[in-house]
Protein backbone atom coordinates (compact mmCIF):
# COMPACT_ATOMS: atom_id res chain seq x y z
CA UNK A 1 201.58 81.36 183.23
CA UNK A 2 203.21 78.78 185.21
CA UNK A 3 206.25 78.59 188.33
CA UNK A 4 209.15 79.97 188.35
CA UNK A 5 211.64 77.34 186.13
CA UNK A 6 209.10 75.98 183.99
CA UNK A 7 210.33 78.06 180.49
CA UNK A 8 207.59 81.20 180.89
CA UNK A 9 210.67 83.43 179.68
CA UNK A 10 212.55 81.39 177.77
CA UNK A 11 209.05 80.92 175.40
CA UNK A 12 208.78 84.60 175.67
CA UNK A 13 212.41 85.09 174.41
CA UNK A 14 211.60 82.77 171.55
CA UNK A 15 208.76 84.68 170.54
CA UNK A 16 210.86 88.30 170.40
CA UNK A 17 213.34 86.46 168.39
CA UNK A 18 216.33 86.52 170.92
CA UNK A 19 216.33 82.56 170.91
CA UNK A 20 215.37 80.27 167.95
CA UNK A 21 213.91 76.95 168.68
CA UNK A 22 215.88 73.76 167.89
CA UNK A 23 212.38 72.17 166.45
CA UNK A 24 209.33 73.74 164.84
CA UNK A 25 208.53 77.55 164.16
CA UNK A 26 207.15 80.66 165.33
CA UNK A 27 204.18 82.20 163.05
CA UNK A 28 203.33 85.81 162.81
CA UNK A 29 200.85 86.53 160.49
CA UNK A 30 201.51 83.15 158.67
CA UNK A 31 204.95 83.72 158.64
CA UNK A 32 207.70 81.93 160.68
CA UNK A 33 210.10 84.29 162.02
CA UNK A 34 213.01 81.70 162.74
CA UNK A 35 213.16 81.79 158.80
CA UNK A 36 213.63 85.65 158.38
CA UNK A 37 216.18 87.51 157.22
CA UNK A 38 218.41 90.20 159.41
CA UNK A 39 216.06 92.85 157.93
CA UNK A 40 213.13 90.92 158.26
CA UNK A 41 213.31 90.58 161.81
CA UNK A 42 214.14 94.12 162.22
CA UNK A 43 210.92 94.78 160.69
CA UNK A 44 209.38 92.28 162.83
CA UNK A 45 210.43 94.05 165.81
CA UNK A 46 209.42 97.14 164.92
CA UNK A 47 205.96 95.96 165.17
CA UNK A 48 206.12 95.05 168.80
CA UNK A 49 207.46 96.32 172.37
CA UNK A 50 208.36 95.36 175.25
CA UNK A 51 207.83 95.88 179.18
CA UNK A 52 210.47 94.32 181.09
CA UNK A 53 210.25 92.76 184.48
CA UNK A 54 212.08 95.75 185.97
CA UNK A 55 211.16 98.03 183.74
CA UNK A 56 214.45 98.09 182.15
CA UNK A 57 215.31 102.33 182.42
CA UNK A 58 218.46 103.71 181.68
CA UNK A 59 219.49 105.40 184.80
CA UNK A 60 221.28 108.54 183.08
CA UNK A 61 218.52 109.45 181.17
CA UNK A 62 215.21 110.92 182.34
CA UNK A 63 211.79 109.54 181.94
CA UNK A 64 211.11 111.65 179.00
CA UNK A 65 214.24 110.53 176.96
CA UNK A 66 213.83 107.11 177.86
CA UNK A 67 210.35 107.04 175.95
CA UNK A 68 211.65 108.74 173.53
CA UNK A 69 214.71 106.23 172.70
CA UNK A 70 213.07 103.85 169.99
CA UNK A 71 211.62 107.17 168.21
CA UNK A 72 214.98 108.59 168.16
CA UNK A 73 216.40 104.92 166.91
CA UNK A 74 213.69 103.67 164.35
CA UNK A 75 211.95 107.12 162.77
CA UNK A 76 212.76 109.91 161.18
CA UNK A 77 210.37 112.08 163.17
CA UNK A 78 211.54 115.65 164.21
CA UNK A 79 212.20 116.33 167.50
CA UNK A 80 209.52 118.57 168.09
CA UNK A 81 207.07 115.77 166.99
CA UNK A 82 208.74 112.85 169.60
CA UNK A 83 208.86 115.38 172.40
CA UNK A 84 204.93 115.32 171.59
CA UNK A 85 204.80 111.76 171.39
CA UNK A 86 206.58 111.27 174.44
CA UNK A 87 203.74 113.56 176.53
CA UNK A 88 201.09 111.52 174.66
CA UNK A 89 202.46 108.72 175.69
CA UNK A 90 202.92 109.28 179.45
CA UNK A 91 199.48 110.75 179.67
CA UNK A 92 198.47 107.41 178.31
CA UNK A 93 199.99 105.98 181.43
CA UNK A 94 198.85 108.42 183.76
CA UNK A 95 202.66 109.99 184.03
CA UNK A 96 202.42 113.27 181.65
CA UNK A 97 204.30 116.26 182.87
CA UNK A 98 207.13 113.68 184.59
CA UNK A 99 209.37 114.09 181.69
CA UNK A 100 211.96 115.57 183.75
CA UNK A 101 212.66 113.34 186.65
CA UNK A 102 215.28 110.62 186.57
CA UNK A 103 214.41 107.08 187.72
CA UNK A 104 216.03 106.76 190.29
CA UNK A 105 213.39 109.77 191.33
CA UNK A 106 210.12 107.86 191.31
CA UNK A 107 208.48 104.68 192.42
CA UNK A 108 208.95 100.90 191.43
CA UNK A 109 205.18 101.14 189.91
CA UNK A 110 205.96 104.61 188.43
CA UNK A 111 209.16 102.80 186.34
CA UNK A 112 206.79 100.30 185.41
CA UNK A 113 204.67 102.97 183.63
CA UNK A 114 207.35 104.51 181.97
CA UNK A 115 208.39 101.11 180.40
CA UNK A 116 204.87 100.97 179.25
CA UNK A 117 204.80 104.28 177.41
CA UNK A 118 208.74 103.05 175.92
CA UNK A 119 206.95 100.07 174.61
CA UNK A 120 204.17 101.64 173.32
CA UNK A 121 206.13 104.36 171.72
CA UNK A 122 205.90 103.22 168.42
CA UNK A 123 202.46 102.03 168.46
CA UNK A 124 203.02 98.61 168.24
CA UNK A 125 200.79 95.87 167.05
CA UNK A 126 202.02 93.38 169.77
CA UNK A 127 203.60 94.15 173.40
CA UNK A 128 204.92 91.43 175.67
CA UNK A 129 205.16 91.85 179.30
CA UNK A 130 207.40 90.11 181.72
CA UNK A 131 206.16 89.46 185.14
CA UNK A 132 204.55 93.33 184.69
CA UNK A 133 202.90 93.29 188.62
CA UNK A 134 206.32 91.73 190.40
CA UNK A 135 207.45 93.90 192.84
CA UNK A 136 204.30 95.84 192.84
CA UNK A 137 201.48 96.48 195.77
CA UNK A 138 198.08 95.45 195.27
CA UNK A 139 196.98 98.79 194.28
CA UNK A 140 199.85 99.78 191.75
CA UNK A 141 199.19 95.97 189.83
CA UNK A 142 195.37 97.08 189.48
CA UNK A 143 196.35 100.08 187.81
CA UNK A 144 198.86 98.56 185.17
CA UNK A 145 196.39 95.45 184.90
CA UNK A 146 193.99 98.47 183.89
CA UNK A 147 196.50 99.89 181.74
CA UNK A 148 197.50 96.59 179.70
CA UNK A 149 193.48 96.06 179.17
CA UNK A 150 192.88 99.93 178.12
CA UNK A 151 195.92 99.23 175.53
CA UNK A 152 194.02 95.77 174.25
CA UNK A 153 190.70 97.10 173.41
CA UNK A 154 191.27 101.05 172.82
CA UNK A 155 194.23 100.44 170.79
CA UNK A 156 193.83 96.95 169.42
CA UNK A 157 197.22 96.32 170.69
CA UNK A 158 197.70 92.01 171.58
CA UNK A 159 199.24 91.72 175.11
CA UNK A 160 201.36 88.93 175.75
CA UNK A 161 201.33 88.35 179.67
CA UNK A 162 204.06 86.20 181.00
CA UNK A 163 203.28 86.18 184.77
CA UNK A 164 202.75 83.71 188.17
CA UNK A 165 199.76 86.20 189.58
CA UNK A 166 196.94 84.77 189.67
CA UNK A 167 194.49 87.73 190.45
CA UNK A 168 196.36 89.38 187.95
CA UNK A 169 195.90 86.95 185.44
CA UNK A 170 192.25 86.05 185.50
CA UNK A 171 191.65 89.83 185.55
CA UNK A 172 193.23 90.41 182.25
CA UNK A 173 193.52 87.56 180.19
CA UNK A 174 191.30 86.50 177.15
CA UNK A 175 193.32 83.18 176.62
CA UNK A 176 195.16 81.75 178.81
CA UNK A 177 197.94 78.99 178.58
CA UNK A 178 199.92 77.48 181.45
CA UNK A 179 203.32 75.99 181.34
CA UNK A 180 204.85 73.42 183.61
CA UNK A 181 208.34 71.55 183.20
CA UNK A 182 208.71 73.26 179.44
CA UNK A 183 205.35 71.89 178.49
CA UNK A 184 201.73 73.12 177.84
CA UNK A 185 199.63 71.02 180.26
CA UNK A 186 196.50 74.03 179.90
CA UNK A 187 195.14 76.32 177.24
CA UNK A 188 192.07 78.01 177.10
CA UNK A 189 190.09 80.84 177.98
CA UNK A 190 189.96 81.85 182.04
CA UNK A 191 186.63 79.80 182.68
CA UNK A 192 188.12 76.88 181.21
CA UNK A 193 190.96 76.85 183.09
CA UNK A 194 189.07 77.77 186.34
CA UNK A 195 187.34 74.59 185.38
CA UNK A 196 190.10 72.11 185.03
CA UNK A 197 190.59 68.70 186.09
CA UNK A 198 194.10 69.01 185.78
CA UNK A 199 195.52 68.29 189.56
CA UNK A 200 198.23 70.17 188.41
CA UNK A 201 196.95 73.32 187.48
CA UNK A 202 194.20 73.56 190.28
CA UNK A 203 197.34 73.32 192.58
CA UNK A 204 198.71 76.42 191.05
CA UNK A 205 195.79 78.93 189.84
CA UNK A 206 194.47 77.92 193.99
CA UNK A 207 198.35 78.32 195.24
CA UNK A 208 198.05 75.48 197.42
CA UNK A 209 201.08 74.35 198.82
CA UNK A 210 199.46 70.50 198.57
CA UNK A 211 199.03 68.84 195.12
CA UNK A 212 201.63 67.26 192.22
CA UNK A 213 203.73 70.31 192.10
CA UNK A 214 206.41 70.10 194.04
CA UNK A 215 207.96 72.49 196.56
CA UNK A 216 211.29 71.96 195.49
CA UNK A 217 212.97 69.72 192.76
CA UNK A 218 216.72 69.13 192.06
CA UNK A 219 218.30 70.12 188.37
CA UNK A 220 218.28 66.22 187.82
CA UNK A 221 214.81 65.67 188.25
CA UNK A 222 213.35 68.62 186.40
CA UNK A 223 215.45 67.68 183.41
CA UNK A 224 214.67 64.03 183.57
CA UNK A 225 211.44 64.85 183.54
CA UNK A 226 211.47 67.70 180.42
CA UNK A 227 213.52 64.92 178.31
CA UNK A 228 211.32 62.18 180.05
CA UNK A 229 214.81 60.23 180.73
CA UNK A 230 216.48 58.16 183.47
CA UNK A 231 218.65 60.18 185.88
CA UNK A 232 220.29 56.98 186.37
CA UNK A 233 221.04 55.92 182.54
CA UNK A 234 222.82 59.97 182.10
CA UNK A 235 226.55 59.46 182.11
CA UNK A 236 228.82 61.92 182.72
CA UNK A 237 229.44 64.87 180.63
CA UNK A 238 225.76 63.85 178.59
């Protein structure tokens, strides 16, 4: 968790293996995935999935062929045996018997779903979620927040939560770890970060608009302090 700017997505992009870090490594089972092979990371991936931010449907398919895509992609199943998947899948996510309907034919928090049962298609050991309750009412983020906890402990599935909601967060999380200018400044479980002496990260679990965070900070500042240089010392073009 953390503000908007302060690398939640970029470390989440590391961890799917889209990025790879300039320094250190990524462990998965004792294994650093910057070090793997094309086919190892395909494996890799394999094990996980993904709900994107916007859910991240392809309009000119419909919700049923949209779960269905990384069956289709990564197994050999029959089709008889994904179009089952697929309605086990959407029941998981309250959505069986939507199959049909195109995106663009049902709500924000709906989509959401769908992307759920996509990433869970292949029963994955890990899923990551991007900001899963933006966008969403009060009511619809309760019900995925139920969701990604069902997954956890029915399934034994690790969720990944990057996300700025508070309520959301504390509901959910086991472990929590907050980010601020590209750094970890808290990491712990929910009481212990409740219980914090960090200024910085009462400020932001209380959203007060008082504290060491700042409302706004120019490009200059923000990377002067992530490389903890002088603005003044940069020259041009460094």
């Amino acid at each position: 968790m953390g503000g908007s700017g302060c690398g939640k997505s970029t470390l989440l992009k590391h961890l799917v293996g889209v990025y790879k870090p300039d320094e250190g490594g990524i462990f998965w089972k004792g294994r650093n995935i910057c070090r793997f092979s094309r086919r190892e990371m395909d494996e890799y991936r394999r094990r996980f999935g993904i709900l994107f931010q916007s859910g991240a449907l392809f309009n000119s398919m419909n919700v049923g062929d949209n779960v269905a895509l990384p069956l289709r992609e990564h197994s050999d199943l029959d089709e008889k045996i994904i179009r089952m998947v697929v309605k086990i899948k959407l029941e998981q996510v309250g959505l069986r018997g939507f199959e049909d309907l195109l995106p663009s034919q049902i709500s924000g928090g709906m989509k959401k779903r769908v992307g759920l049962a996509r990433a869970i298609a292949m029963d994955p050991e890990l899923v990551f979620y991007d900001e899963p309750s933006a966008g969403l009412d009060p009511i619809v983020t309760a019900v995925v927040d139920q969701l990604i906890m069902d997954l956890s402990r029915k399934m034994g599935i690790t969720s990944i939560v990057v996300t700025h909601d508070m309520t959301s967060a504390f509901r959910i999380a086991d472990h929590m770890v907050m980010l601020y200018q590209g750094k970890v400044i808290a990491d712990g479980s929910p009481e212990e970060i409740k219980g914090s002496r960090d200024e910085r990260v009462l400020q932001f679990i209380h959203g007060s608009p008082d504290g060491p965070i700042p409302l706004q900070q120019s490009k200059g500042d923000y990377l002067a302090d992530l490389f903890d240089v002088d603005p003044a010392n940069w020259s041009r073009g460094r």
